[in-house]
PDB file of N, CA and C in Angstrom:
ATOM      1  N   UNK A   1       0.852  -1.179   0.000  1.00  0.00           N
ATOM      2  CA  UNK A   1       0.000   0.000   0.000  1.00  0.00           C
ATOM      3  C   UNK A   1       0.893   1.236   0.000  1.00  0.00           C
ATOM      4  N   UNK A   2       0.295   2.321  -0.927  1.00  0.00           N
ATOM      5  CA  UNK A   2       0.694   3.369  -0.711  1.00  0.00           C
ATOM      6  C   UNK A   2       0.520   4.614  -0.900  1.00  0.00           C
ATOM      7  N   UNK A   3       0.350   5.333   0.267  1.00  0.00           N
ATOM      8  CA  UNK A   3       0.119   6.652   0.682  1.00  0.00           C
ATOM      9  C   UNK A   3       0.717   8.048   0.397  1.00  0.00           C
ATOM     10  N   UNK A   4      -0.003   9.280  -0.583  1.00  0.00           N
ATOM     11  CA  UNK A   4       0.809   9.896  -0.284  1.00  0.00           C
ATOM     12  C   UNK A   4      -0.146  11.086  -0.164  1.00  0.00           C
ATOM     13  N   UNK A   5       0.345  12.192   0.190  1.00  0.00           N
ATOM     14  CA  UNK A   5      -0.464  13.488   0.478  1.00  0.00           C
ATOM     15  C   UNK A   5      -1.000  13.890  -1.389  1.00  0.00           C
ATOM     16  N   UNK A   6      -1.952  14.606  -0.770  1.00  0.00           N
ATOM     17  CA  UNK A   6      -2.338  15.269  -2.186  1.00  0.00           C
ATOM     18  C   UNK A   6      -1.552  15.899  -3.702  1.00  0.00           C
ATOM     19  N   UNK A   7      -0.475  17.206  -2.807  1.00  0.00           N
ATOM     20  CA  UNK A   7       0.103  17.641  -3.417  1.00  0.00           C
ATOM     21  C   UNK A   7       1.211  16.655  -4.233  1.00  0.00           C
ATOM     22  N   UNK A   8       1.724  15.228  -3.551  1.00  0.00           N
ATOM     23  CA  UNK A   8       2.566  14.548  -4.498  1.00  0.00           C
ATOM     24  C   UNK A   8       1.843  13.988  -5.276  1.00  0.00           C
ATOM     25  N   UNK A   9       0.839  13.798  -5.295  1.00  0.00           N
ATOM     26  CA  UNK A   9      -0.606  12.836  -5.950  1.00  0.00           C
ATOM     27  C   UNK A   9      -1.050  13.814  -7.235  1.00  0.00           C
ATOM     28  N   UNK A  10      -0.899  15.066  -7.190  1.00  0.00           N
ATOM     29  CA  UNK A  10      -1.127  15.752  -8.296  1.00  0.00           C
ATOM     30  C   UNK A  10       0.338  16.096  -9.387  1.00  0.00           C
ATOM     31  N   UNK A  11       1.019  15.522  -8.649  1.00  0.00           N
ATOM     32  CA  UNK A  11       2.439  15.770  -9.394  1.00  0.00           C
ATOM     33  C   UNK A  11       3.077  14.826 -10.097  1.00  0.00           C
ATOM     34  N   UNK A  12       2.518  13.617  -9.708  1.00  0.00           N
ATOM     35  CA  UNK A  12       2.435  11.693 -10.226  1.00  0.00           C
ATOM     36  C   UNK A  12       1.523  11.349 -10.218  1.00  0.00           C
ATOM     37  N   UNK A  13       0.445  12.235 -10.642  1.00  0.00           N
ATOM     38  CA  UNK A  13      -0.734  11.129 -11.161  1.00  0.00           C
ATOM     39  C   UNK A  13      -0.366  10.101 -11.947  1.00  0.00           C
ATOM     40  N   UNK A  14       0.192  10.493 -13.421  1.00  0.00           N
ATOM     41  CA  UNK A  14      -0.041   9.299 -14.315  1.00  0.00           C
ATOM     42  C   UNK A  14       0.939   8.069 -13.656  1.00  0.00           C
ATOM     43  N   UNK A  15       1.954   8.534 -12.784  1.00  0.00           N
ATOM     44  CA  UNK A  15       3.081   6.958 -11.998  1.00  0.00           C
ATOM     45  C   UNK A  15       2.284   6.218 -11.321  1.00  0.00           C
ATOM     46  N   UNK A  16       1.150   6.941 -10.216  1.00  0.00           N
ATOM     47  CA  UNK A  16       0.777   6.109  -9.668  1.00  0.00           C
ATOM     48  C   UNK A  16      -1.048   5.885 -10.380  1.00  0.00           C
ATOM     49  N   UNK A  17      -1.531   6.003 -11.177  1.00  0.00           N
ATOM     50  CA  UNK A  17      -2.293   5.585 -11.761  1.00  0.00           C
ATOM     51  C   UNK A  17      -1.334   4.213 -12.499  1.00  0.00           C
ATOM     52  N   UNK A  18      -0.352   4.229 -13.167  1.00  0.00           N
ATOM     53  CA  UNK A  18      -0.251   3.032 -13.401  1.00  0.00           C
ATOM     54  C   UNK A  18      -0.008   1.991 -12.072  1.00  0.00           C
ATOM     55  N   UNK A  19       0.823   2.217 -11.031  1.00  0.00           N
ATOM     56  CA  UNK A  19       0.697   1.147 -10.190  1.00  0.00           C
ATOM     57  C   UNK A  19      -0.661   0.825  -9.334  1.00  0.00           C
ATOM     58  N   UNK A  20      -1.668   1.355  -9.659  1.00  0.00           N
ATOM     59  CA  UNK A  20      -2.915   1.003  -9.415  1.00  0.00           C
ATOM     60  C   UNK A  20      -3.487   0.038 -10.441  1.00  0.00           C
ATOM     61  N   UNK A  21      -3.137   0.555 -11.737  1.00  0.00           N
ATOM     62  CA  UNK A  21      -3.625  -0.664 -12.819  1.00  0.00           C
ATOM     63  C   UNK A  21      -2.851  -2.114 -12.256  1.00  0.00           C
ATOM     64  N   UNK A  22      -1.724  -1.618 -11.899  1.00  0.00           N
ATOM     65  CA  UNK A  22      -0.824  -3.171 -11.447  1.00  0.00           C
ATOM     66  C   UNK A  22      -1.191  -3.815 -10.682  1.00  0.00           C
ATOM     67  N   UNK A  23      -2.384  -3.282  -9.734  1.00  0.00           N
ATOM     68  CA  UNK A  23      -2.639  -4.053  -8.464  1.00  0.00           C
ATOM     69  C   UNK A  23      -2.684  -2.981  -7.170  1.00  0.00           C
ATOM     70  N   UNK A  24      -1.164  -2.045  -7.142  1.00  0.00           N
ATOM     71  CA  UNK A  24      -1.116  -1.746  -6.137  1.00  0.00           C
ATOM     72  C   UNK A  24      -2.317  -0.777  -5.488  1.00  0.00           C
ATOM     73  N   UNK A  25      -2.185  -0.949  -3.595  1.00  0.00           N
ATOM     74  CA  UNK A  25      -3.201   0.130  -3.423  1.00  0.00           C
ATOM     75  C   UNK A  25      -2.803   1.745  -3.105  1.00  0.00           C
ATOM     76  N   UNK A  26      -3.139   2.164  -3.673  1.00  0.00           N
ATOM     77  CA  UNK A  26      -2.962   3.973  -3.582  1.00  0.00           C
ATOM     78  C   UNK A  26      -3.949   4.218  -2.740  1.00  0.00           C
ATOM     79  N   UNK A  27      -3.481   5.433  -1.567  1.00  0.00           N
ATOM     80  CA  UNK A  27      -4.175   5.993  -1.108  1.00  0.00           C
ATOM     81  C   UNK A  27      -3.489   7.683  -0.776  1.00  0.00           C
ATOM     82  N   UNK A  28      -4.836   8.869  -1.052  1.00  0.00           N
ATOM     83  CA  UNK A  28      -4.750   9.956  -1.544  1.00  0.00           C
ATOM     84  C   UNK A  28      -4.448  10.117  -0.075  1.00  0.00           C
ATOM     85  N   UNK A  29      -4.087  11.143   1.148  1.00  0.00           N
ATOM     86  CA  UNK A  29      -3.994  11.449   2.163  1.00  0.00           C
ATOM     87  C   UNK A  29      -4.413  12.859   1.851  1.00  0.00           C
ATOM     88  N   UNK A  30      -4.758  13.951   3.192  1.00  0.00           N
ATOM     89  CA  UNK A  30      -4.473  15.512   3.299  1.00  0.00           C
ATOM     90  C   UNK A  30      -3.992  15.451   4.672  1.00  0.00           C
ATOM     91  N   UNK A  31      -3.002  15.857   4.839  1.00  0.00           N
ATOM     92  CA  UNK A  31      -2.673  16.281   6.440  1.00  0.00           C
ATOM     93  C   UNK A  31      -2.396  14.736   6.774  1.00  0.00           C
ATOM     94  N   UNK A  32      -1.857  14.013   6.236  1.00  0.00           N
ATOM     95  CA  UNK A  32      -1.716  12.242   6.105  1.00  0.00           C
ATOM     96  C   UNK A  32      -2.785  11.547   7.116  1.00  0.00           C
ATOM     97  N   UNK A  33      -4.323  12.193   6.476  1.00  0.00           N
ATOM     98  CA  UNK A  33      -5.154  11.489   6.877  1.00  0.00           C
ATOM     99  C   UNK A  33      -5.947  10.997   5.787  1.00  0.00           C
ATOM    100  N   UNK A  34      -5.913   9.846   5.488  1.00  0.00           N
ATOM    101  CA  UNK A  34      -6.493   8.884   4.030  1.00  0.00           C
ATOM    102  C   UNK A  34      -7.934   9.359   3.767  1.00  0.00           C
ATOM    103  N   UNK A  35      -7.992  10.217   2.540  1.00  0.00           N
ATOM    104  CA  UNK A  35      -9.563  10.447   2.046  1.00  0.00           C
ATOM    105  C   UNK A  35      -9.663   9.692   0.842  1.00  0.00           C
ATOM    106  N   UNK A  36      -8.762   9.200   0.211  1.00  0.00           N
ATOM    107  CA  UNK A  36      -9.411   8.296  -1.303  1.00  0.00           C
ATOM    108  C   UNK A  36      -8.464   7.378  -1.352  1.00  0.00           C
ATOM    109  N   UNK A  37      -9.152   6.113  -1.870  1.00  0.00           N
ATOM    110  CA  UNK A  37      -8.157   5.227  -2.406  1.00  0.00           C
ATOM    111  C   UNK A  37      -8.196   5.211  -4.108  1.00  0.00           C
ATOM    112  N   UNK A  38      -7.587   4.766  -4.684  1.00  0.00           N
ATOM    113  CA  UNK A  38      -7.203   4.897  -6.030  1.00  0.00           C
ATOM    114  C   UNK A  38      -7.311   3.582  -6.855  1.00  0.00           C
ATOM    115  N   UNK A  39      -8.244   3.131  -7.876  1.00  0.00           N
ATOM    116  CA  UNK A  39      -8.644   1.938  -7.840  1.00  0.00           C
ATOM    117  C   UNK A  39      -8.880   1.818  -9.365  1.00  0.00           C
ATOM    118  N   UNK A  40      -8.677   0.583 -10.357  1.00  0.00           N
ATOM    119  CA  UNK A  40      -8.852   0.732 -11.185  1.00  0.00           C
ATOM    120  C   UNK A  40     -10.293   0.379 -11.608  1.00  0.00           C
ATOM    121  N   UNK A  41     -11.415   1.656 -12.770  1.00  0.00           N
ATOM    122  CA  UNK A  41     -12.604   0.409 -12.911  1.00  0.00           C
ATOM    123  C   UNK A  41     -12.291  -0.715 -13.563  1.00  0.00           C
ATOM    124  N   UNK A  42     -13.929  -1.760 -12.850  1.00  0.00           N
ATOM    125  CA  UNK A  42     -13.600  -2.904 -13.335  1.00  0.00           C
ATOM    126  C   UNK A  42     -13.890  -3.273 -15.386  1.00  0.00           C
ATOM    127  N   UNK A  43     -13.293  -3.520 -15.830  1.00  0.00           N
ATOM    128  CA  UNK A  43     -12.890  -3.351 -17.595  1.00  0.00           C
ATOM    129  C   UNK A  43     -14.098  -4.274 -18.185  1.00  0.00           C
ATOM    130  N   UNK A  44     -14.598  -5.148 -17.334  1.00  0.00           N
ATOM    131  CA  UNK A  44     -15.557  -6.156 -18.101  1.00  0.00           C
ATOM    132  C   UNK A  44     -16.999  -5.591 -17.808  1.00  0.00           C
ATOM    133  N   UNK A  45     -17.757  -5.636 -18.929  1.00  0.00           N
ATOM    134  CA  UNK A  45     -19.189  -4.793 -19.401  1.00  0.00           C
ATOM    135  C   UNK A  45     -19.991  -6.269 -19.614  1.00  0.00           C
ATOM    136  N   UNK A  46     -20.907  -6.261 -18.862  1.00  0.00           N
ATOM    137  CA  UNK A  46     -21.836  -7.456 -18.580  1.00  0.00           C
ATOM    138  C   UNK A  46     -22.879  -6.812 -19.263  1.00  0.00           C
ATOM    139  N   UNK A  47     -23.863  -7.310 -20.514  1.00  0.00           N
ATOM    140  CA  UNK A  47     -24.696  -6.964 -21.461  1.00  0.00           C
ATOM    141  C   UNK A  47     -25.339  -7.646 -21.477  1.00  0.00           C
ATOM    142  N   UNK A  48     -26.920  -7.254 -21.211  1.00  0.00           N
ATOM    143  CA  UNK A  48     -28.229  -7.789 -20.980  1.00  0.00           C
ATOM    144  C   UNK A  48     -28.412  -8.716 -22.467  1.00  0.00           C
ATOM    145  N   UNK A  49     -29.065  -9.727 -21.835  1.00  0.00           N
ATOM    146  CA  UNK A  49     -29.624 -10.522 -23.417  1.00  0.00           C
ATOM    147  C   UNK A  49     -30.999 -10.046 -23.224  1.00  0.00           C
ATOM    148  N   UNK A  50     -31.122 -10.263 -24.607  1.00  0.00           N
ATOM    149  CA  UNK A  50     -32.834  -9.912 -24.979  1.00  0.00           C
ATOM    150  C   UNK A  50     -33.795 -11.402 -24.823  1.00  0.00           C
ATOM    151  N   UNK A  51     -34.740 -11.140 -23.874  1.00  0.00           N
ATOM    152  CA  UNK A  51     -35.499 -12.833 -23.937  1.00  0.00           C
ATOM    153  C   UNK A  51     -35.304 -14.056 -23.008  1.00  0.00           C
ATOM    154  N   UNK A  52     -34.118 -13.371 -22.036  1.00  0.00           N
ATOM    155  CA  UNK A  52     -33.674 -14.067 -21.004  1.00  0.00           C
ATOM    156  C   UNK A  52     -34.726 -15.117 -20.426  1.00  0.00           C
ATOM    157  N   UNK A  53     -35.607 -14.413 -19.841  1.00  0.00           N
ATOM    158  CA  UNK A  53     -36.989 -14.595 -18.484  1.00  0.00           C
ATOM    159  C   UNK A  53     -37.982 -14.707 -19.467  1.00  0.00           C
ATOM    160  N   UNK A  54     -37.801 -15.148 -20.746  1.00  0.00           N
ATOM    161  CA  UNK A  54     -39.246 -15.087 -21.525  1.00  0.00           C
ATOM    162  C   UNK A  54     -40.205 -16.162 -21.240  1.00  0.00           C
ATOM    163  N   UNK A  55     -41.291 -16.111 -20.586  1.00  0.00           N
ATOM    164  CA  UNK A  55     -41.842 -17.060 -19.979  1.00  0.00           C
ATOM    165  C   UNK A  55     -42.241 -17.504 -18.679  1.00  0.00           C
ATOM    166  N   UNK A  56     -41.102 -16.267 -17.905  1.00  0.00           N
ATOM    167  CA  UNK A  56     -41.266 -16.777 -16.575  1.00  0.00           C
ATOM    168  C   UNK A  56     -42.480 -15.835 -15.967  1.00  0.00           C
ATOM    169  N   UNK A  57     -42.675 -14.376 -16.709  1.00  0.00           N
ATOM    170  CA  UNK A  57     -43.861 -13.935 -16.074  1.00  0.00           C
ATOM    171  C   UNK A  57     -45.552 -14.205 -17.208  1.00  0.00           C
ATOM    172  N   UNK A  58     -45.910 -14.254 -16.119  1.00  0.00           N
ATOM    173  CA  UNK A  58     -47.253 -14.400 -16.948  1.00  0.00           C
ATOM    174  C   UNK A  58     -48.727 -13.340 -16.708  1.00  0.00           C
ATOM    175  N   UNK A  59     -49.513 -12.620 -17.360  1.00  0.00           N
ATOM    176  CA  UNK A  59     -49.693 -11.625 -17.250  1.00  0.00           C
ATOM    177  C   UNK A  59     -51.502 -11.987 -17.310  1.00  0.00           C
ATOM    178  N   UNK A  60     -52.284 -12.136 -16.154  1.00  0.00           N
ATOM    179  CA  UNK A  60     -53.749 -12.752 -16.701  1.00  0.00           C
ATOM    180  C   UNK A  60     -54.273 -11.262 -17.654  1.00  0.00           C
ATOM    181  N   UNK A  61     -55.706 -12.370 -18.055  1.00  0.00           N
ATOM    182  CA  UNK A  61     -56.020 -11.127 -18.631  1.00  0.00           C
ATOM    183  C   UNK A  61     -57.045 -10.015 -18.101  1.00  0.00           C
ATOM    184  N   UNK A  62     -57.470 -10.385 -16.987  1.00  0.00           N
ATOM    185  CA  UNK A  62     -58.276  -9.193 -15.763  1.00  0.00           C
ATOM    186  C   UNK A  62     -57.208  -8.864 -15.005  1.00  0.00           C
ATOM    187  N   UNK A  63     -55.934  -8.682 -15.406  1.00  0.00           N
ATOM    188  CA  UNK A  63     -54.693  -8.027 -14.786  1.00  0.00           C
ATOM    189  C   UNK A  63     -55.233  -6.452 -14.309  1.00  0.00           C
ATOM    190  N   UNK A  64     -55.958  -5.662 -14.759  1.00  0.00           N
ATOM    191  CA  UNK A  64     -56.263  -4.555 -14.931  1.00  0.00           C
ATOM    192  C   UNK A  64     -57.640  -4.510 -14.536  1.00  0.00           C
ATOM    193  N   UNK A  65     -57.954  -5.287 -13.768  1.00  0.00           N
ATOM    194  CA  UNK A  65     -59.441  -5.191 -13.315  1.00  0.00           C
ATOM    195  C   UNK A  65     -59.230  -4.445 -11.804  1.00  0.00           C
ATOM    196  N   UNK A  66     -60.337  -3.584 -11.437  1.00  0.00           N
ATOM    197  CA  UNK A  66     -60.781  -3.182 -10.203  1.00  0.00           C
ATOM    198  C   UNK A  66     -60.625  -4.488  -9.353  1.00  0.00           C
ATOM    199  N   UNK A  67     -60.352  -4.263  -7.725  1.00  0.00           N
ATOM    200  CA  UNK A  67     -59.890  -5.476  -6.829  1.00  0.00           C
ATOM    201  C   UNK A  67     -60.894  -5.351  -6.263  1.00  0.00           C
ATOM    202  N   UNK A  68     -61.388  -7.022  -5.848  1.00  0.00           N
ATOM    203  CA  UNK A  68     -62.387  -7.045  -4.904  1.00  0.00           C
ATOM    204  C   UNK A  68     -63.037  -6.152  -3.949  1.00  0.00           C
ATOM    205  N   UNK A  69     -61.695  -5.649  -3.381  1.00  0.00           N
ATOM    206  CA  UNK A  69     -61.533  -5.459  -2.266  1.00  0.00           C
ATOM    207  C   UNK A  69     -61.844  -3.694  -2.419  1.00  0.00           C
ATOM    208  N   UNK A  70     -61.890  -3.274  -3.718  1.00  0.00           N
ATOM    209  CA  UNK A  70     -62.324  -1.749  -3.994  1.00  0.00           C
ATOM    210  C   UNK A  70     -63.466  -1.622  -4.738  1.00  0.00           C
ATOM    211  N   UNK A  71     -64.347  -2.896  -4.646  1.00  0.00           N
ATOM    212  CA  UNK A  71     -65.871  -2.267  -5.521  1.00  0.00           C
ATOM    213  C   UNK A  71     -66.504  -1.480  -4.628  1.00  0.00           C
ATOM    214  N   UNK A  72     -66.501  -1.105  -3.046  1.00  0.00           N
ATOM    215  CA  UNK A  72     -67.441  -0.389  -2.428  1.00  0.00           C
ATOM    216  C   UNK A  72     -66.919   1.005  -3.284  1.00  0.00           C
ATOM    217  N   UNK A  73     -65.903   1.129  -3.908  1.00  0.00           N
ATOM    218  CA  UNK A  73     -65.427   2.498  -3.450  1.00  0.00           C
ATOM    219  C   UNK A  73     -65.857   2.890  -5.578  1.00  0.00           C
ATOM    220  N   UNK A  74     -66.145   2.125  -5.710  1.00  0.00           N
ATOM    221  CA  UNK A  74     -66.829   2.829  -7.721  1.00  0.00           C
ATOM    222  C   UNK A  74     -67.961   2.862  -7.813  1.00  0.00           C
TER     223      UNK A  74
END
């Protein structure tokens, strides 16, 4: 792990952006008290299929009817 105050963090961004891609952990300090860690996003994009669940819901057809339980009130 490694820590450094802000001001060196703006002066090596791109050094320690790469040892974050490497693994390592960065952490931003002010007054060497840790406010950010430095992390790479994760690169893999998970993409919905179309048709997955087709089947699993089923939809009656008085889906859209007034509920028992509210004819006093029409």
């Amino acid at each position: 792990m490694t820590q450094v105050n802000i001001h060196i963090a703006k002066a090596h961004l791109s050094e320690l952006i790469k040892k974050a891609l490497l693994g390592e952990e960065i952490i931003i300090a002010r007054d060497n008290k840790p406010l950010i860690k430095l992390v790479p996003l994760n690169q893999t994009i998970n993409r919905r299929k179309i048709g997955l669940h087709k089947g699993c819901v089923k939809i009656k057809k008085d889906f859209d009817e007034p509920l028992e339980d509210f004819r006093d009130y029409y």
